[in-house]
N, C-alpha and C. Protein backbone atom coordinates (compact mmCIF):
# COMPACT_ATOMS: atom_id res chain seq x y z
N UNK A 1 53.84 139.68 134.79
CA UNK A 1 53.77 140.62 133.68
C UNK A 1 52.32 140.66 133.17
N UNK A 2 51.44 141.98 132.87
CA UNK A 2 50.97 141.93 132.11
C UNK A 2 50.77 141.44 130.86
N UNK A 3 49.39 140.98 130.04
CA UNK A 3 49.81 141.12 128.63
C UNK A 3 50.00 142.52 127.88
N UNK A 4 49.84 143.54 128.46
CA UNK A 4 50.70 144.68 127.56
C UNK A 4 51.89 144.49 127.65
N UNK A 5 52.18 144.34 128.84
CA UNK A 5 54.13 144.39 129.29
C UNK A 5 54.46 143.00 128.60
N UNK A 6 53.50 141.89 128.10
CA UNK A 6 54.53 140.94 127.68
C UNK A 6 54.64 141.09 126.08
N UNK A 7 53.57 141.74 125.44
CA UNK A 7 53.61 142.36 124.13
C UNK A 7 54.66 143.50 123.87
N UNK A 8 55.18 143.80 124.82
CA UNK A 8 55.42 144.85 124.24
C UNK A 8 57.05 144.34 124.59
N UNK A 9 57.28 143.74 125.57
CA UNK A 9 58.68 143.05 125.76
C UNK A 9 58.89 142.67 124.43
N UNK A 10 58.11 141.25 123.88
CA UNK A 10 58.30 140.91 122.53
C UNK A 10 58.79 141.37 121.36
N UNK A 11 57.90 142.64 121.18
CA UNK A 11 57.93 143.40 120.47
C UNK A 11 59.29 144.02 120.21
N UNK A 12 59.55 144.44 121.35
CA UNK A 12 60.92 145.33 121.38
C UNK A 12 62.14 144.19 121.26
N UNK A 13 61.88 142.83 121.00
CA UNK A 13 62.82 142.19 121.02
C UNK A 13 63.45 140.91 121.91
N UNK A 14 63.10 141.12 123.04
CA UNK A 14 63.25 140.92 124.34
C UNK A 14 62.72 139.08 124.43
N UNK A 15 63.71 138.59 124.87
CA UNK A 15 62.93 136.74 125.26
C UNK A 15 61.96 136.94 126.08
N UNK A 16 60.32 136.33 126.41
CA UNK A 16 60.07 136.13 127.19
C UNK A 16 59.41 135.06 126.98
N UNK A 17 59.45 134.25 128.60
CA UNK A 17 59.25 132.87 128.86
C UNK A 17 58.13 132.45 130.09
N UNK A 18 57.22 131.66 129.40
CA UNK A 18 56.17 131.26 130.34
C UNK A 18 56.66 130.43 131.26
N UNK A 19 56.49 129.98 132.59
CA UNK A 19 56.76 129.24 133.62
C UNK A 19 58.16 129.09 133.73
N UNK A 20 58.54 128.26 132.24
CA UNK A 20 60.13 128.18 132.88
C UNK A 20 60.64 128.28 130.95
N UNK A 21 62.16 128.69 131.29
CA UNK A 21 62.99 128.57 130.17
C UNK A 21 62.43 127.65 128.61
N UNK A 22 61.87 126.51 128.94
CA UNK A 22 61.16 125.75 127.96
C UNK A 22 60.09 125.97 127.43
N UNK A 23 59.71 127.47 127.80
CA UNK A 23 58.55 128.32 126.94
C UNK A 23 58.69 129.35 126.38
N UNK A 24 58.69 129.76 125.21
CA UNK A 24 58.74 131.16 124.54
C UNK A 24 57.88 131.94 123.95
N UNK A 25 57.89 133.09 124.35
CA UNK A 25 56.49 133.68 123.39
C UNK A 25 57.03 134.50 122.36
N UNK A 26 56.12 134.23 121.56
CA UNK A 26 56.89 134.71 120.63
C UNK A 26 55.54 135.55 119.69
N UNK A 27 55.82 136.26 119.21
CA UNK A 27 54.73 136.64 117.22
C UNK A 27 55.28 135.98 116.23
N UNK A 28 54.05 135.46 115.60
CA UNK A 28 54.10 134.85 114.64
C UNK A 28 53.83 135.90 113.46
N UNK A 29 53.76 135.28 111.68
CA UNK A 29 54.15 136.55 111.22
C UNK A 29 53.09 136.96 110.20
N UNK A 30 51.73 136.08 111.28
CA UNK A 30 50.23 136.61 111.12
C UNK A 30 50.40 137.73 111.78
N UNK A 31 50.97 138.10 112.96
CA UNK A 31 50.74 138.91 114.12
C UNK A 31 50.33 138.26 115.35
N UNK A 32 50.23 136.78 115.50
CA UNK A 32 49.41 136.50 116.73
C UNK A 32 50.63 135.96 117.40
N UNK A 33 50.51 136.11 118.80
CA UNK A 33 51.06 136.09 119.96
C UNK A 33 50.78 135.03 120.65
N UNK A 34 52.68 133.89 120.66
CA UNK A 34 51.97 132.86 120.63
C UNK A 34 53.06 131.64 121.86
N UNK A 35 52.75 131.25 122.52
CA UNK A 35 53.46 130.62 123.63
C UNK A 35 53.88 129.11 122.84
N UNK A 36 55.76 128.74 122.58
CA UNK A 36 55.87 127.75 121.97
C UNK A 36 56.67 126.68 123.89
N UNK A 37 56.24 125.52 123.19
CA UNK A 37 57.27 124.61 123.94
C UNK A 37 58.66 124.40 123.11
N UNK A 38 59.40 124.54 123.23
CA UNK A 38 61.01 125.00 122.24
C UNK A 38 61.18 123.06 122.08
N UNK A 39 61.85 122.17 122.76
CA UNK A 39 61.95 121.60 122.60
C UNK A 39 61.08 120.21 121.90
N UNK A 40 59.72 120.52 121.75
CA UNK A 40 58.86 119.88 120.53
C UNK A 40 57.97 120.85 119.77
N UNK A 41 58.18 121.99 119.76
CA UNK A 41 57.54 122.94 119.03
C UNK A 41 56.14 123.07 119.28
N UNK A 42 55.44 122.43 120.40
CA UNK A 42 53.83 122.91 120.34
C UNK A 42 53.82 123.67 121.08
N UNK A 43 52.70 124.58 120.34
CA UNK A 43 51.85 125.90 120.49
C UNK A 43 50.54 125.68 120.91
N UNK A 44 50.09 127.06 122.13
CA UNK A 44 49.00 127.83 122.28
C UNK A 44 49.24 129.18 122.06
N UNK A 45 47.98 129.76 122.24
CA UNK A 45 47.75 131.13 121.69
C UNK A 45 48.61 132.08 123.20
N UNK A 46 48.92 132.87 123.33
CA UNK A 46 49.39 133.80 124.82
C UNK A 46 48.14 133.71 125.29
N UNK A 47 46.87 134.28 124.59
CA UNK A 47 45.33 134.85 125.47
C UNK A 47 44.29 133.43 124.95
N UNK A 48 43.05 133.48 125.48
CA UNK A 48 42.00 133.14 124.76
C UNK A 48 41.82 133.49 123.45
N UNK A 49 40.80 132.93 123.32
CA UNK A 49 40.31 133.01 121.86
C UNK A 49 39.91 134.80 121.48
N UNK A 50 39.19 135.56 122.50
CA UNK A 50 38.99 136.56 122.61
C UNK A 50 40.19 137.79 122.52
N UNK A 51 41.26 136.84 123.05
CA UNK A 51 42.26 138.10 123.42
C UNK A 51 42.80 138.52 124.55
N UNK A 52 41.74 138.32 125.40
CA UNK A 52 41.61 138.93 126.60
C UNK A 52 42.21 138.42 127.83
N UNK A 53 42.46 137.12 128.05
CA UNK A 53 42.43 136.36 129.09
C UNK A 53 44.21 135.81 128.90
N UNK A 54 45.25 135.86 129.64
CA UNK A 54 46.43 135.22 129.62
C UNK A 54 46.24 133.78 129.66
N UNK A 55 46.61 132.65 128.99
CA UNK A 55 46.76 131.35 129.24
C UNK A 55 47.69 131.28 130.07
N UNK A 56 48.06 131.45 131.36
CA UNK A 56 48.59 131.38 132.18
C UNK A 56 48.76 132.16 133.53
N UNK A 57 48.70 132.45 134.39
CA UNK A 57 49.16 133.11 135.50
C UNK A 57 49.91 134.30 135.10
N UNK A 58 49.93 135.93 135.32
CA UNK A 58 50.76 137.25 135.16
C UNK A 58 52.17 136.68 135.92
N UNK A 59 52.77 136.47 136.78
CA UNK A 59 53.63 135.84 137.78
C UNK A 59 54.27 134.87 137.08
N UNK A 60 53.37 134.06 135.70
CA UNK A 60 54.40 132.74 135.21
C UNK A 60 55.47 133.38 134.01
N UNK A 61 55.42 134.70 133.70
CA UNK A 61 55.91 135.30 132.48
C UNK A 61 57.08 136.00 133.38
N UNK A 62 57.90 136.06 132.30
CA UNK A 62 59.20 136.43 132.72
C UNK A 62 60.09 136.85 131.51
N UNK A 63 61.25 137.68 131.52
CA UNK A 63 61.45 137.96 130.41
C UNK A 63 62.90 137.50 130.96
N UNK A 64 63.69 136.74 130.10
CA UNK A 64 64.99 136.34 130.26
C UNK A 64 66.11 137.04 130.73
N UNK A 65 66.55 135.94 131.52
CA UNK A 65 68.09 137.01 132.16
C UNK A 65 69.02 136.97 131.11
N UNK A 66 69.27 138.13 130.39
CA UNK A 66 70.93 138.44 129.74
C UNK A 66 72.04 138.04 130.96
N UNK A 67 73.11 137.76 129.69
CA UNK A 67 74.62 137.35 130.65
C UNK A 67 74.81 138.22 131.52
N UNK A 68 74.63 139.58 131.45
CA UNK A 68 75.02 140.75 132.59
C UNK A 68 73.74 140.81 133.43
N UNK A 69 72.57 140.59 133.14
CA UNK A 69 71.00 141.20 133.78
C UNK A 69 70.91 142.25 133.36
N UNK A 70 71.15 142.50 132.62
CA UNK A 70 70.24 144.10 131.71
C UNK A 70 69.13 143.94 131.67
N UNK A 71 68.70 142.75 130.95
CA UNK A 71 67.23 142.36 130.55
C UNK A 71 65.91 142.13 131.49
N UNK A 72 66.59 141.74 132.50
CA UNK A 72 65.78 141.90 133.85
C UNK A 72 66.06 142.23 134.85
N UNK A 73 66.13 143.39 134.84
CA UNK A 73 66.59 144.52 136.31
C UNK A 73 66.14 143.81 137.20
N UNK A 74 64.67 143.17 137.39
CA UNK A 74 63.49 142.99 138.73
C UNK A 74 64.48 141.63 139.13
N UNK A 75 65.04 140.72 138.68
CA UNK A 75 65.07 139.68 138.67
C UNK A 75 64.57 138.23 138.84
N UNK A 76 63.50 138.70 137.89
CA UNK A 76 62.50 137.78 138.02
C UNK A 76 62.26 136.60 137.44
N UNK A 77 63.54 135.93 136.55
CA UNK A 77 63.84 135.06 135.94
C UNK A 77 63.69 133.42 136.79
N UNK A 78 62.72 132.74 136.05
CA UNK A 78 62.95 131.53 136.98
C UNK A 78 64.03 130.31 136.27
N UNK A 79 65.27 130.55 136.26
CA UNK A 79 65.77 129.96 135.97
C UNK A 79 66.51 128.46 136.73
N UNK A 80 65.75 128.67 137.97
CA UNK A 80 65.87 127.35 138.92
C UNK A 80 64.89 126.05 138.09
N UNK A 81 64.50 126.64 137.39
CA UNK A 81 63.24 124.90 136.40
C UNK A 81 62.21 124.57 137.29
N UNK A 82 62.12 125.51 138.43
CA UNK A 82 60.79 125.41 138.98
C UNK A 82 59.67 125.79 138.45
N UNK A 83 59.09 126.33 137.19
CA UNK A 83 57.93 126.43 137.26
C UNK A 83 57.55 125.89 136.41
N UNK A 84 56.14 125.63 136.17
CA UNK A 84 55.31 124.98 135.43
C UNK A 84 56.04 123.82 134.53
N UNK A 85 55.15 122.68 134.41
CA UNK A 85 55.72 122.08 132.85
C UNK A 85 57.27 121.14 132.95
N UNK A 86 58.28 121.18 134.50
CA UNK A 86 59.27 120.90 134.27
C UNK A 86 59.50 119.79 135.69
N UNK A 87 59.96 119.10 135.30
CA UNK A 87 60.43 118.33 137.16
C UNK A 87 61.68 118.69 137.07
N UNK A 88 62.08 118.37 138.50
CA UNK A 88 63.61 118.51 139.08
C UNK A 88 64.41 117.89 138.29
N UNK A 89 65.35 118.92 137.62
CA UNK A 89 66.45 118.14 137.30
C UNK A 89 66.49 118.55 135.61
N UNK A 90 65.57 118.78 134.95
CA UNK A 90 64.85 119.38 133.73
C UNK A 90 64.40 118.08 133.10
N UNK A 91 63.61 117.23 133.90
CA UNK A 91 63.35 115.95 133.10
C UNK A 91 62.04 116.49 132.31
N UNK A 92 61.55 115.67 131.58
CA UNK A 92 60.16 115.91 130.51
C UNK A 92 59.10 117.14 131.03
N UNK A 93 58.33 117.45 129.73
CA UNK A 93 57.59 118.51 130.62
C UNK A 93 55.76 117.91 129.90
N UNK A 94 55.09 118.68 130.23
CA UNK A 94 53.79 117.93 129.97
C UNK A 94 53.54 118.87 128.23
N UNK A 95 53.23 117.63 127.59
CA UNK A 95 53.04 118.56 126.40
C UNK A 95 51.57 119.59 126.14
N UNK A 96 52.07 120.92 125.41
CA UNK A 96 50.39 121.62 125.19
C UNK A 96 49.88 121.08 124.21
N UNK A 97 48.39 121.56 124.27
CA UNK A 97 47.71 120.72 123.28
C UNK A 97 46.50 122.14 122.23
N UNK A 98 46.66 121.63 121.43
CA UNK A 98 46.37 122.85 120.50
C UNK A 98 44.76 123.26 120.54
């Protein structure tokens, strides 16, 4: 995903998740756009400091599968816990650092 397409997913409502399920991006209600770890709550920004730059890979964003797949036609959900941040099995993930 782009960061337009992941702003604007947000925007409209829509989960989306960096690497795997244990990331959310979310707006905060400065306006800034902001990648949480759910299960200890730390945050980075989505971009650089500038804006410009994704903290992560276009390919690691994903916008959540609904119970039917409405939400992601492409099916691009990594809901196997393969990516980033997670080992087999959903053991610990590496914490971000602010």
């Amino acid at each position: 995903m782009t960061l337009e397409d992941i702003k604007a997913a947000v925007d409209a409502g829509q989960t989306v998740h960096w690497a795997n399920t244990g990331y959310v991006v979310h707006k905060d209600r400065l306006g800034q756009y902001l990648i949480t770890y759910v299960p200890n709550g730390n945050c980075i920004g989505l971009t650089d400091r500038g804006g410009h730059r994704l903290n992560g890979e276009q390919v690691e964003f994903f916008i959540a599968r609904s119970e039917d797949g409405v939400e992601n036609p492409g099916g691009q959900s990594r809901t196997d816990g393969q990516g980033r941040g997670i080992a087999p099995g959903g053991a610990g993930a590496f914490p971000l650092r602010r």
